[in-house]
C-alpha atoms as a PDB file:
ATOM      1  CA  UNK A   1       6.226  -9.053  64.920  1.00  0.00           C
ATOM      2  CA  UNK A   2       9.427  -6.723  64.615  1.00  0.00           C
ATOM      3  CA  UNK A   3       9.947  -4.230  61.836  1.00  0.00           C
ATOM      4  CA  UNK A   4      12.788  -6.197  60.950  1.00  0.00           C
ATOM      5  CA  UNK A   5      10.848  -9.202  59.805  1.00  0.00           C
ATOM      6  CA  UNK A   6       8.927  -7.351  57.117  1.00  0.00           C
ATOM      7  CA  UNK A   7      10.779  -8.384  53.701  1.00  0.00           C
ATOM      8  CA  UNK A   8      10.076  -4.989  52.567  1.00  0.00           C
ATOM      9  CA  UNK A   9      12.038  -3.656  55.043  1.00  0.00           C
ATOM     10  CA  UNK A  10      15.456  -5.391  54.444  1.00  0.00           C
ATOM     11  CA  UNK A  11      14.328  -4.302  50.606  1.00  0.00           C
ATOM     12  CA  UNK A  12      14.282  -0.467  51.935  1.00  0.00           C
ATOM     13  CA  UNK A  13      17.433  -1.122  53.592  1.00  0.00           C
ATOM     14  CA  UNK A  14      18.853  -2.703  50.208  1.00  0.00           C
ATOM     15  CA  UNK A  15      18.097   0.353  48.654  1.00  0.00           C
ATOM     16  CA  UNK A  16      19.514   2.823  50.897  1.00  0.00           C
ATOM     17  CA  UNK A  17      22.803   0.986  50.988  1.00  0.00           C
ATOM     18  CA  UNK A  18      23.204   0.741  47.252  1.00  0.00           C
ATOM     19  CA  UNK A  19      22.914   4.531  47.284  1.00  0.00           C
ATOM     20  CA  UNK A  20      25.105   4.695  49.785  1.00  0.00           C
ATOM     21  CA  UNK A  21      27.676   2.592  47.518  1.00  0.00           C
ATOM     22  CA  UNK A  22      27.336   5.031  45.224  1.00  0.00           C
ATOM     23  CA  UNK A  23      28.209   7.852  47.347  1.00  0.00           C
ATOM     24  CA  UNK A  24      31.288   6.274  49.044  1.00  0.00           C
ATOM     25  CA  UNK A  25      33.848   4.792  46.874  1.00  0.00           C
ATOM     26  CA  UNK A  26      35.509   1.143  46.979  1.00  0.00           C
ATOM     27  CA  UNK A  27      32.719  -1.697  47.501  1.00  0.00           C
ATOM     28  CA  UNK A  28      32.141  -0.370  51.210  1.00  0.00           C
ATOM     29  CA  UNK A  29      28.335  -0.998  51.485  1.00  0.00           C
ATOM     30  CA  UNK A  30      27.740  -2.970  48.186  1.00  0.00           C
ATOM     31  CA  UNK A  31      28.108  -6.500  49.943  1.00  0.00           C
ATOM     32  CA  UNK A  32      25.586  -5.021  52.681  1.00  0.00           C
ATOM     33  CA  UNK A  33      23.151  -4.238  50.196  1.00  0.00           C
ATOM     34  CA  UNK A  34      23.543  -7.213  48.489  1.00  0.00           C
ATOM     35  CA  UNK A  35      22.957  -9.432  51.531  1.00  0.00           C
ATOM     36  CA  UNK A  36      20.062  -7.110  52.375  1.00  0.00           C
ATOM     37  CA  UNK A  37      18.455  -7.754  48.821  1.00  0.00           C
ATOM     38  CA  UNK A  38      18.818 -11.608  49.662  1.00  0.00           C
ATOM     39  CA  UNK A  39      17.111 -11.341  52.990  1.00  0.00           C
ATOM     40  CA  UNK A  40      14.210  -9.778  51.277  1.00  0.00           C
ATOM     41  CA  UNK A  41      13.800 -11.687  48.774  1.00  0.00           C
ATOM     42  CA  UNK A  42      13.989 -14.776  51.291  1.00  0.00           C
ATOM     43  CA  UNK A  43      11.426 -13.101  53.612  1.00  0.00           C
ATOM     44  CA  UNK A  44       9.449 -12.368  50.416  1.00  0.00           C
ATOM     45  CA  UNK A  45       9.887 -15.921  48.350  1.00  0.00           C
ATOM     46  CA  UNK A  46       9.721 -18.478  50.811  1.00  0.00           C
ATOM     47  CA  UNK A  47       7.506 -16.723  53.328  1.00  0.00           C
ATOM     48  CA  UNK A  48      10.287 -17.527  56.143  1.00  0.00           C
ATOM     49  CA  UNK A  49       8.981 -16.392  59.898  1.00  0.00           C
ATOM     50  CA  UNK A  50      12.354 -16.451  61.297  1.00  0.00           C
ATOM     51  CA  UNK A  51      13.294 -14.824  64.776  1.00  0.00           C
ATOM     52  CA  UNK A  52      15.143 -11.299  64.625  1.00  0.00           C
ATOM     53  CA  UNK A  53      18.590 -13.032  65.586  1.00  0.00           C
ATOM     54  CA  UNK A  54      18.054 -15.416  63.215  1.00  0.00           C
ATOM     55  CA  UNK A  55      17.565 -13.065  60.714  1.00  0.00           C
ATOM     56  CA  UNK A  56      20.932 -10.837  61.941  1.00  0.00           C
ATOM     57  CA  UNK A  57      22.970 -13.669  61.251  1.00  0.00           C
ATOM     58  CA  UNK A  58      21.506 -14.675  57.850  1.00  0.00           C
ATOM     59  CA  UNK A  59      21.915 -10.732  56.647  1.00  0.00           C
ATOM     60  CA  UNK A  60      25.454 -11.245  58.464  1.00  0.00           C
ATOM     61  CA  UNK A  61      26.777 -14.469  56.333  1.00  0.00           C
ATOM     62  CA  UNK A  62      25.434 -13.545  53.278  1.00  0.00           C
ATOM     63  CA  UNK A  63      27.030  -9.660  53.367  1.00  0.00           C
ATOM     64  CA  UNK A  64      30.171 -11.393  54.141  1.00  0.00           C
ATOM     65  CA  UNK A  65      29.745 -14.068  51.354  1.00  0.00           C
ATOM     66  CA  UNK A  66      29.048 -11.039  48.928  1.00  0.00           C
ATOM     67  CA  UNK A  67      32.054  -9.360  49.861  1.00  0.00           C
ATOM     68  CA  UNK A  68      34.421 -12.262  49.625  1.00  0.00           C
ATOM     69  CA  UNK A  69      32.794 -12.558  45.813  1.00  0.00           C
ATOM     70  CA  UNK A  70      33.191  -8.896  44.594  1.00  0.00           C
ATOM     71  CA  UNK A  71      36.499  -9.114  46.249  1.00  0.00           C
ATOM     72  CA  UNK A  72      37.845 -11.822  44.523  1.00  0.00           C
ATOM     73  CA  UNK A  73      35.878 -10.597  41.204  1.00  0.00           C
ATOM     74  CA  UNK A  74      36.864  -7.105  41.336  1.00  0.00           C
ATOM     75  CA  UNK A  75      40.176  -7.072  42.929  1.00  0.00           C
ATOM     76  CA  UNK A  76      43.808  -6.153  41.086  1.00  0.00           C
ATOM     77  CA  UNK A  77      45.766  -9.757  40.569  1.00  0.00           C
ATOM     78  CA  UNK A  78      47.531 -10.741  42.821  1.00  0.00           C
ATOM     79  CA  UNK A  79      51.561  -8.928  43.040  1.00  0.00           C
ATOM     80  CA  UNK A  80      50.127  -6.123  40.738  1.00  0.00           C
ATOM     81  CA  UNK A  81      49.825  -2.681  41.714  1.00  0.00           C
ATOM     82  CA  UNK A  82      48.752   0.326  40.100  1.00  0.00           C
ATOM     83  CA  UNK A  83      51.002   3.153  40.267  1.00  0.00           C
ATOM     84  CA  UNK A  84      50.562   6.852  38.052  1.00  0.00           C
ATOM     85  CA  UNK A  85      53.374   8.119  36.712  1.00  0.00           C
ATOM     86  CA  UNK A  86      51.983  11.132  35.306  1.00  0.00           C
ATOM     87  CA  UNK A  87      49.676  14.028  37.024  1.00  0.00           C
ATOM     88  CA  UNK A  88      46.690  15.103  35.803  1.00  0.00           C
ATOM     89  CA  UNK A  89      47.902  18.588  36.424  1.00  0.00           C
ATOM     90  CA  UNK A  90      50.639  18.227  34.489  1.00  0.00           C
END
């Protein structure tokens, strides 16, 4: 059994990215964390024993699904753009 297969694991890893996120600015590792959440609570809640690979490319679809959401959710409409006019050092 890999380390990678222990639920609490992918919940360690969950953790450190959503620190991370709040670190770096602008949604880098929040859709990693969230798909590393989901993994745990997969290997957690439905017991899953699923190969290492297997497991890569679940972490894998559901990052990317949780990007595509906050993108969409969080993202300026569509033409606009935010420009300053002013300095703060002004």
């Amino acid at each position: 059994m890999s380390a990678l297969t222990l639920w609490w694991v992918w919940g360690a890893a969950a953790l450190v990215l959503g620190i991370l996120e709040v670190l770096v600015p602008g949604f880098v590792f929040l859709g990693f964390a969230i798909g590393a959440a989901a993994v745990a609570l997969l290997l957690l809640n439905l017991g899953l024993v699923l190969s290492l690979p297997l497991l890569l490319l679940v972490f894998a679809a559901l990052s990317l699904l949780a990007w595509i959401v906050l993108r969409r959710a969080f993202a300026l409409p569509r033409g606009q753009v935010t420009r300053f006019h002013d300095d703060i050092n002004d």
